[in-house]
PDB file of N, CA and C in Angstrom:
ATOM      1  N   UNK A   1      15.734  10.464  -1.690  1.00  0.00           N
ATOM      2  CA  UNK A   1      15.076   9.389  -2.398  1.00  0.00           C
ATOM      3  C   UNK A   1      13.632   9.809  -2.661  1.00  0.00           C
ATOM      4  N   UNK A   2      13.369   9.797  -3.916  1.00  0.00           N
ATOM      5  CA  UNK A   2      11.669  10.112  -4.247  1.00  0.00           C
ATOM      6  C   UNK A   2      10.883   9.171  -3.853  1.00  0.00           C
ATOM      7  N   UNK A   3      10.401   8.925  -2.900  1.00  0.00           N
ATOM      8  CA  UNK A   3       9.370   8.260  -2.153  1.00  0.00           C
ATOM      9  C   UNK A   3       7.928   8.511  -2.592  1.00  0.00           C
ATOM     10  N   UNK A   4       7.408   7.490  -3.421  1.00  0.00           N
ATOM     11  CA  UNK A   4       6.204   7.519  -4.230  1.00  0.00           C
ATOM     12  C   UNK A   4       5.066   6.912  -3.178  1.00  0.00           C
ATOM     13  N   UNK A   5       3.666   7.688  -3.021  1.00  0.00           N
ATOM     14  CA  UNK A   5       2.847   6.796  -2.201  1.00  0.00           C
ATOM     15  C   UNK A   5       1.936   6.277  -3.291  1.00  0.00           C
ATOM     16  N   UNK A   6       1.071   5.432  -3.175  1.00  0.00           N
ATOM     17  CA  UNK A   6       0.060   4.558  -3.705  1.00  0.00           C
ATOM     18  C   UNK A   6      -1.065   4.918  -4.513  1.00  0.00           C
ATOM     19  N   UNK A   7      -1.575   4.970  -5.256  1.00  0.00           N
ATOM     20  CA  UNK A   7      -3.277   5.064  -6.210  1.00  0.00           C
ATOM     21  C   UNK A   7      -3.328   3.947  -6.920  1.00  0.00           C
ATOM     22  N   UNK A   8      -4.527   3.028  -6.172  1.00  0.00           N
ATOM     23  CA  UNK A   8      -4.552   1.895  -6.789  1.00  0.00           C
ATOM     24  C   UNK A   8      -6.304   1.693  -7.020  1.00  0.00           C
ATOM     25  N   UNK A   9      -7.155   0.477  -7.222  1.00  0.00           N
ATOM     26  CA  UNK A   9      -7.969   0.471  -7.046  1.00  0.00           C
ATOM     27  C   UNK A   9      -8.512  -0.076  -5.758  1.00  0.00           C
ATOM     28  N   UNK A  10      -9.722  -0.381  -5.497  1.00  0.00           N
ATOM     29  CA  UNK A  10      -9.990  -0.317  -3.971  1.00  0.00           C
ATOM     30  C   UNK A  10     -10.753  -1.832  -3.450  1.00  0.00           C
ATOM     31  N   UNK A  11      -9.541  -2.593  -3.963  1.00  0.00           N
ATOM     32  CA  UNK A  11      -9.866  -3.903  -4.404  1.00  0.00           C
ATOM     33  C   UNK A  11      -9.813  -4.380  -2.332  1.00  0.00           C
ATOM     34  N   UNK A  12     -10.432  -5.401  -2.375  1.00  0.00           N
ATOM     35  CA  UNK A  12     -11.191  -5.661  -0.790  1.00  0.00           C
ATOM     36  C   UNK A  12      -9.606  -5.889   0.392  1.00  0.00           C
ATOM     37  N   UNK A  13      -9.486  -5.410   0.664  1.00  0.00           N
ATOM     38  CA  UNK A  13      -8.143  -6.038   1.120  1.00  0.00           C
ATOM     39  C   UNK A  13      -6.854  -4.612   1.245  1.00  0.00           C
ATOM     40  N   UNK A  14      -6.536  -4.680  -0.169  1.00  0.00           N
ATOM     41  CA  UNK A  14      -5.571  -3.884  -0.307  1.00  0.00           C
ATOM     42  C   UNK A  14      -5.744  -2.101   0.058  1.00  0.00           C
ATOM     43  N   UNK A  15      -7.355  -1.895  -0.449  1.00  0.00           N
ATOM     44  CA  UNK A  15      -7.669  -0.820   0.652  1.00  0.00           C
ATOM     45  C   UNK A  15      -7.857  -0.326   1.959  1.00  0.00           C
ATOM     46  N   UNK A  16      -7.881  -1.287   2.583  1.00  0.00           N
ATOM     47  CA  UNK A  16      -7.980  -1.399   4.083  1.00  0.00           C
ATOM     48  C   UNK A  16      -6.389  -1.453   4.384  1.00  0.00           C
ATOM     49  N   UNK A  17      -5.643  -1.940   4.046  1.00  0.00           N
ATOM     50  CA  UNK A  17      -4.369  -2.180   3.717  1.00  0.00           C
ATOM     51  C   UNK A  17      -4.047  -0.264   3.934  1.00  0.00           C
ATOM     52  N   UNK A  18      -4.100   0.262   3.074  1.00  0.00           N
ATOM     53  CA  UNK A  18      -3.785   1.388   2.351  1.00  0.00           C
ATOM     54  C   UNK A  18      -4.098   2.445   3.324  1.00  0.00           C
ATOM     55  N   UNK A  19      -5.619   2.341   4.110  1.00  0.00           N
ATOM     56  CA  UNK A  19      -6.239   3.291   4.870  1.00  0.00           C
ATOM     57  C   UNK A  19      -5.635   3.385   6.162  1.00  0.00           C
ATOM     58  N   UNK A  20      -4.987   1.556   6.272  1.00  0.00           N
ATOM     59  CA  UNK A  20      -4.789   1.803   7.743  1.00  0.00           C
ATOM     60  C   UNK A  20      -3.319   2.162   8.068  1.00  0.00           C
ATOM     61  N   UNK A  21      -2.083   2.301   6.915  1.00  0.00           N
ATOM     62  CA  UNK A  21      -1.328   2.258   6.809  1.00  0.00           C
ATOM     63  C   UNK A  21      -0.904   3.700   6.445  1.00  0.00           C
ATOM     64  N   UNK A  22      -1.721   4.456   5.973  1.00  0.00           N
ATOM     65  CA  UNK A  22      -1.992   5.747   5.762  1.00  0.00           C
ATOM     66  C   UNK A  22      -0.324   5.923   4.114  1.00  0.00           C
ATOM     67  N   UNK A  23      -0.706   4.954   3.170  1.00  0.00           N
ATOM     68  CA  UNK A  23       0.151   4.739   2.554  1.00  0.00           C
ATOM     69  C   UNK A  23       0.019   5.168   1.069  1.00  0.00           C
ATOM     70  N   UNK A  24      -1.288   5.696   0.854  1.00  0.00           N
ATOM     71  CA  UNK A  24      -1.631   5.802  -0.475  1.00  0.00           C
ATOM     72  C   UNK A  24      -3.069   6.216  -0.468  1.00  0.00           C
ATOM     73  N   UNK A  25      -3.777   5.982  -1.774  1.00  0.00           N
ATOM     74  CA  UNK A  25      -5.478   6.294  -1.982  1.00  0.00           C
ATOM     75  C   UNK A  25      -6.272   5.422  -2.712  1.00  0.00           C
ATOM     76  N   UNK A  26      -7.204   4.284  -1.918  1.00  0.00           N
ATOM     77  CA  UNK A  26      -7.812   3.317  -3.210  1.00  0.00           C
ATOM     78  C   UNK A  26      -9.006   4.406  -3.840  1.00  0.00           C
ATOM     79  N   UNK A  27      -8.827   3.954  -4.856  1.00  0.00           N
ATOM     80  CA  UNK A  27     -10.596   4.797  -5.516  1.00  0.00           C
ATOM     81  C   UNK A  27     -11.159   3.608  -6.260  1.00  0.00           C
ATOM     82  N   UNK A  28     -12.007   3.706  -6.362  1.00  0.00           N
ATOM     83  CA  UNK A  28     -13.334   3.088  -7.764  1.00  0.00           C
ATOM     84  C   UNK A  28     -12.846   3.061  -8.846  1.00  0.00           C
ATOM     85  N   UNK A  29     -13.545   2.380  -9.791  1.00  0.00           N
ATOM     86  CA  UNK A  29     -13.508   2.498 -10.971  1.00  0.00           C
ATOM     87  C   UNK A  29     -14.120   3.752 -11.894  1.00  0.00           C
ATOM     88  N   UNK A  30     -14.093   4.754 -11.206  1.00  0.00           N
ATOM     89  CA  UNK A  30     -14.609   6.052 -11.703  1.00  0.00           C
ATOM     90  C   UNK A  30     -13.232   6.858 -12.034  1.00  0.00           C
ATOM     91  N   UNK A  31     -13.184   7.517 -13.634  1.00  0.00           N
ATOM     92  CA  UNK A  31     -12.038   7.815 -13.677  1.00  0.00           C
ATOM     93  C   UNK A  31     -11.888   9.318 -12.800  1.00  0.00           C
ATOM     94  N   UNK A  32     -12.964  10.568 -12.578  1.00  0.00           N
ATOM     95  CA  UNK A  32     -12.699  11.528 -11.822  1.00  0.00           C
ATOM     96  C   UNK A  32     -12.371  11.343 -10.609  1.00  0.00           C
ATOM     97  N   UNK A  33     -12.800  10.181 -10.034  1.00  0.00           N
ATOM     98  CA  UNK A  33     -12.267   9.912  -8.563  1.00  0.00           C
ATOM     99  C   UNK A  33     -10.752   9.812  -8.572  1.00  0.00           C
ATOM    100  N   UNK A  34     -10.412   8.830  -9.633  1.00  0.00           N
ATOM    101  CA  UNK A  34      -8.850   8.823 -10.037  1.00  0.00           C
ATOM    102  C   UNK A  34      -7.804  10.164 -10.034  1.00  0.00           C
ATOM    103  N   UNK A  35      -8.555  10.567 -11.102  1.00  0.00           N
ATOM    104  CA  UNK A  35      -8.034  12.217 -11.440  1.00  0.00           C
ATOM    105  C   UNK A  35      -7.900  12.652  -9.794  1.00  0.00           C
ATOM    106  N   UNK A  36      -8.832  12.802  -9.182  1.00  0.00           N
ATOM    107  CA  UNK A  36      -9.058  13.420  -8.503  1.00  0.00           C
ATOM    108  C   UNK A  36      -7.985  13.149  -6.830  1.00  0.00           C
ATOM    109  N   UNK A  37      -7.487  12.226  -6.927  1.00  0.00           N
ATOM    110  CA  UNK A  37      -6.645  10.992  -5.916  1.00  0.00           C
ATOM    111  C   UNK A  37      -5.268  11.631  -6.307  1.00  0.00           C
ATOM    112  N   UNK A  38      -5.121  11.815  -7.904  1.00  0.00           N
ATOM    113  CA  UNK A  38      -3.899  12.386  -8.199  1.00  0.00           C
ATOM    114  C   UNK A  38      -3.875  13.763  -7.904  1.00  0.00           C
ATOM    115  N   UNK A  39      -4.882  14.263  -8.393  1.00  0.00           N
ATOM    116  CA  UNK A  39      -4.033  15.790  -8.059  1.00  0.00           C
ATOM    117  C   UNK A  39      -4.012  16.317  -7.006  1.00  0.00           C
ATOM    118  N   UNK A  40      -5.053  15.558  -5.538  1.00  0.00           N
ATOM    119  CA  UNK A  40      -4.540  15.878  -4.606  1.00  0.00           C
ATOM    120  C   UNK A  40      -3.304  15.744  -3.883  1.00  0.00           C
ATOM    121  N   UNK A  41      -2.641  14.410  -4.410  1.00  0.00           N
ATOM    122  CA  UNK A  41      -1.341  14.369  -4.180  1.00  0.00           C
ATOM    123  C   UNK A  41      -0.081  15.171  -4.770  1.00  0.00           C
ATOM    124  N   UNK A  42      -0.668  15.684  -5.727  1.00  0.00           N
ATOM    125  CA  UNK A  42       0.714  16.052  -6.999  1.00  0.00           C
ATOM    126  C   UNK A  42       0.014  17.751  -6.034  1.00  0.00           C
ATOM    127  N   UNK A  43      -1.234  17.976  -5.504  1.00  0.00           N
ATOM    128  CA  UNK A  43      -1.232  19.275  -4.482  1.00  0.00           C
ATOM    129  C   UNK A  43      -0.225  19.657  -3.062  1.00  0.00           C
ATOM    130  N   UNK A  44      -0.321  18.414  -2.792  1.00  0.00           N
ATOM    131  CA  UNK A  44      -0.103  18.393  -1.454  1.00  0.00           C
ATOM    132  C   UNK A  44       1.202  17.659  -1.391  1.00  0.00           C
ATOM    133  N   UNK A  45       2.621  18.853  -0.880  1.00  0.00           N
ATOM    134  CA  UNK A  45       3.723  17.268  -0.730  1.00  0.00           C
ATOM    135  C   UNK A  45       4.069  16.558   0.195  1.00  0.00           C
ATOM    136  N   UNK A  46       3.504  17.456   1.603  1.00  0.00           N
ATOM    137  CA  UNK A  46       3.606  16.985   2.876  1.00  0.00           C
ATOM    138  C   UNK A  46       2.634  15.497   2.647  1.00  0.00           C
ATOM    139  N   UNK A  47       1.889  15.855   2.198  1.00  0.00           N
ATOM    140  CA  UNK A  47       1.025  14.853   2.093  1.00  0.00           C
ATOM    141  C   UNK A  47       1.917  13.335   1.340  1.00  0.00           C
ATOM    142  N   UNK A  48       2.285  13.955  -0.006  1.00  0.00           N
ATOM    143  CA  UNK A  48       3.028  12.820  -0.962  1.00  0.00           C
ATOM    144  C   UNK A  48       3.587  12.388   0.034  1.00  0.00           C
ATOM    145  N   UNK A  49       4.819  13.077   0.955  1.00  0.00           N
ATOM    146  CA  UNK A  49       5.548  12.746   1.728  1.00  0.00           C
ATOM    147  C   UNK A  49       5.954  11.731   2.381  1.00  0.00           C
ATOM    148  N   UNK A  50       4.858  11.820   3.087  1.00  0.00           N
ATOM    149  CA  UNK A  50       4.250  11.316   4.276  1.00  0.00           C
ATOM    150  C   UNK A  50       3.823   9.746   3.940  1.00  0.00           C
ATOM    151  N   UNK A  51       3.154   9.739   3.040  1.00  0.00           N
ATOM    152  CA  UNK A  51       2.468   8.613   2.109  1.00  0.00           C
ATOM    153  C   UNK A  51       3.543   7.732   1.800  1.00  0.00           C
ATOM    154  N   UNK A  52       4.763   8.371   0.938  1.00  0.00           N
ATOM    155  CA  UNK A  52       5.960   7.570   0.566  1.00  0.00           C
ATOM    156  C   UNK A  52       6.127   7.156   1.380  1.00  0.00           C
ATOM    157  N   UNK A  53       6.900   7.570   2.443  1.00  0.00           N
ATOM    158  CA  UNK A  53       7.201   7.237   3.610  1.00  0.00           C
ATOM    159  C   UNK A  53       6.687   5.885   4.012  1.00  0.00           C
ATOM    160  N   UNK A  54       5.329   6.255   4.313  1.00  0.00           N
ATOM    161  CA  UNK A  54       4.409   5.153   5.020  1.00  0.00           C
ATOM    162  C   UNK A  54       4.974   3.866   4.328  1.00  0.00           C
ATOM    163  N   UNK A  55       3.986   4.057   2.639  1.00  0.00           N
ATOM    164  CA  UNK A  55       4.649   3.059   1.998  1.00  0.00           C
ATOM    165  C   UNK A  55       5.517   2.102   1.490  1.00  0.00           C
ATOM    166  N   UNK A  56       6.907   2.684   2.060  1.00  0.00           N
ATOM    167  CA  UNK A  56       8.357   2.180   2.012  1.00  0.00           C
ATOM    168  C   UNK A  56       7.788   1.577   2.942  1.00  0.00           C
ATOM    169  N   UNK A  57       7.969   2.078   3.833  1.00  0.00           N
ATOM    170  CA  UNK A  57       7.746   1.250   5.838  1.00  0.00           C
ATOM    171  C   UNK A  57       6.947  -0.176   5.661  1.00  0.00           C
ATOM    172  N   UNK A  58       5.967   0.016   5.201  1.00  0.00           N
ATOM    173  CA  UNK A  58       4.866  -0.916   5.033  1.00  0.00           C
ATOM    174  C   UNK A  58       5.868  -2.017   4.048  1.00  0.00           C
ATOM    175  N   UNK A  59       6.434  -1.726   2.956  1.00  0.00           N
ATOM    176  CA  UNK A  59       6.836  -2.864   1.991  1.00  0.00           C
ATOM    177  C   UNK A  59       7.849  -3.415   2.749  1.00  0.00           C
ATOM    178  N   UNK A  60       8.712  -2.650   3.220  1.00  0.00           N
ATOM    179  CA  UNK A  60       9.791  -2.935   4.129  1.00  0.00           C
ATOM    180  C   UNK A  60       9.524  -4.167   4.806  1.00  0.00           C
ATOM    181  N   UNK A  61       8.558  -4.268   5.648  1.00  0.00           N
ATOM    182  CA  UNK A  61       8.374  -4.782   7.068  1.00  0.00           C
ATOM    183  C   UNK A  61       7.564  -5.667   6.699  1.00  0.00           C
ATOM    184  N   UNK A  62       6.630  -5.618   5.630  1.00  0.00           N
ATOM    185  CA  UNK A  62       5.641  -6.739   5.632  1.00  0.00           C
ATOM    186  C   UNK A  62       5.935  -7.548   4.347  1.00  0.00           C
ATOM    187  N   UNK A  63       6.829  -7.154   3.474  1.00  0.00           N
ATOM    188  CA  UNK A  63       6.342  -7.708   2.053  1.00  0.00           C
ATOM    189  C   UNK A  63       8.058  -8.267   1.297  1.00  0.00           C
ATOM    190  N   UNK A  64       9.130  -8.435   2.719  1.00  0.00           N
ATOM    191  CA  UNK A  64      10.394  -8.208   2.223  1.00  0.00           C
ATOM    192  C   UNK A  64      10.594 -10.374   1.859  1.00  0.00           C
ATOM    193  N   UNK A  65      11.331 -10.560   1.896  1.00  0.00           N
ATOM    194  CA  UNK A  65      12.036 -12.179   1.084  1.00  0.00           C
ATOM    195  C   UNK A  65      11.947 -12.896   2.302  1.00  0.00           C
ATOM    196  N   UNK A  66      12.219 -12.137   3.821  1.00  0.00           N
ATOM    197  CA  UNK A  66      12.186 -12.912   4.836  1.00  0.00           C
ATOM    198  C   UNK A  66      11.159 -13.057   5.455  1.00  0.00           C
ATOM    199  N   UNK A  67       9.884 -12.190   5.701  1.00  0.00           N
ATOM    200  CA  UNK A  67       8.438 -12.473   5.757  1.00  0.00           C
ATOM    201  C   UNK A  67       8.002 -12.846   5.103  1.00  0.00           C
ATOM    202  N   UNK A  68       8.296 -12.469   3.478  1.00  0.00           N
ATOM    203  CA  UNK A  68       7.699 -13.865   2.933  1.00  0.00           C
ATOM    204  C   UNK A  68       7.814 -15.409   3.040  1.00  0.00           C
ATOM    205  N   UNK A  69       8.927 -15.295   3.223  1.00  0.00           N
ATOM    206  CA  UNK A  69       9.523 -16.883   3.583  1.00  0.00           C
ATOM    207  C   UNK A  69       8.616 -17.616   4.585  1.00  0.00           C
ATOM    208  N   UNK A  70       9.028 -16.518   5.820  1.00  0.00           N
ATOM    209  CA  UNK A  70       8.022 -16.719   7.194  1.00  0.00           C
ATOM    210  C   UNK A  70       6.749 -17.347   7.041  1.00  0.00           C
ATOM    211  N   UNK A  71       6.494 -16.911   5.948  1.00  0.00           N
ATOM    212  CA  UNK A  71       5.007 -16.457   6.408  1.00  0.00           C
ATOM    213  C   UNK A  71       4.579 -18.145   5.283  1.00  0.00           C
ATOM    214  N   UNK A  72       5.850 -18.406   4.361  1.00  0.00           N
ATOM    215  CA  UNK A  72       5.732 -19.286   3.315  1.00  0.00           C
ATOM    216  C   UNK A  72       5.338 -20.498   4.161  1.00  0.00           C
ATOM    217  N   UNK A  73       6.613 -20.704   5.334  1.00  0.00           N
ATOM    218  CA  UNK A  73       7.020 -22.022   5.912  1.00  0.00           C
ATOM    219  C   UNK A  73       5.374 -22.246   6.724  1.00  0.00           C
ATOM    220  N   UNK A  74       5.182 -21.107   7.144  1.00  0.00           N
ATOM    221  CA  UNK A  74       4.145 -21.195   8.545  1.00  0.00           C
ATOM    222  C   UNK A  74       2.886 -21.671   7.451  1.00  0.00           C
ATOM    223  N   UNK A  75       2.653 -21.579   6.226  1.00  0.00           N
ATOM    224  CA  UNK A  75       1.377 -22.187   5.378  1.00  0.00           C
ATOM    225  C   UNK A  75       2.175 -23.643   5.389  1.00  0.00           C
ATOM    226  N   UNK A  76       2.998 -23.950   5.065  1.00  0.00           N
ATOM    227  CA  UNK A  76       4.166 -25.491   4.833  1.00  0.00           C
ATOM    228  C   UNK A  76       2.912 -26.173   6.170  1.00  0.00           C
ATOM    229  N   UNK A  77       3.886 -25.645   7.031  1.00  0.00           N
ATOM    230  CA  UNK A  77       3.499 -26.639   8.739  1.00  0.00           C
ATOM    231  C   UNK A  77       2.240 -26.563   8.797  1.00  0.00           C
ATOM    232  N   UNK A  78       0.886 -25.564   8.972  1.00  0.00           N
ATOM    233  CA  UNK A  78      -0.210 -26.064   8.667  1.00  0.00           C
ATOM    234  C   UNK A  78      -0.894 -27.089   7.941  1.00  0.00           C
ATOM    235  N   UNK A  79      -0.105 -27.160   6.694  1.00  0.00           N
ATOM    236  CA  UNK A  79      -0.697 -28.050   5.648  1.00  0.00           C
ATOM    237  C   UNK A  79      -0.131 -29.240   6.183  1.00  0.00           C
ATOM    238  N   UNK A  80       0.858 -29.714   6.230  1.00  0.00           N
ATOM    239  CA  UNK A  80       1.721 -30.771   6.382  1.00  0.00           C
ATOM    240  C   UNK A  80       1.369 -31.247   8.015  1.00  0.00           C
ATOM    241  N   UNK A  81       0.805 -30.517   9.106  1.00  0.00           N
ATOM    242  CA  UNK A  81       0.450 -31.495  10.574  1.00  0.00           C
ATOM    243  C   UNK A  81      -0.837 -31.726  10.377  1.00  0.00           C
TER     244      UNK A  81
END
């Protein structure tokens, strides 16, 4: 399975997300930083690898229909007691 890791921007949240998850690369709004995010990955495949990896794991576990749900109901009961 081609396991793609992340280049996104380094929006407050989702980079910390990214760093700690070791899942991908936020950059700036600078496009050489961009460039530069890619071709270290399209360099390195242990690296891509590794990243995919992470990243599956991470969507898997945190971002699937049943944590969302979870996570839906548990805003419900706050609001509602």
């Amino acid at each position: 399975m081609g396991l793609k890791p992340v280049v996104t921007s380094d929006i407050k949240g989702v980079d910390d997300l990214l760093r700690h998850s070791n899942a991908g690369i936020a950059v700036t709004e600078d496009p050489v930083e961009l460039a530069n995010a890619i071709i270290k990955l399209l360099k390195d495949e242990k690296l891509r690898e590794l990243m995919g990896k992470n990243v599956r794991e991470l969507v898997i576990n945190n971002f699937n229909w049943k944590h969302t749900a979870k996570k839906t109901i548990e805003v419900f009961e706050r609001v509602l007691t």
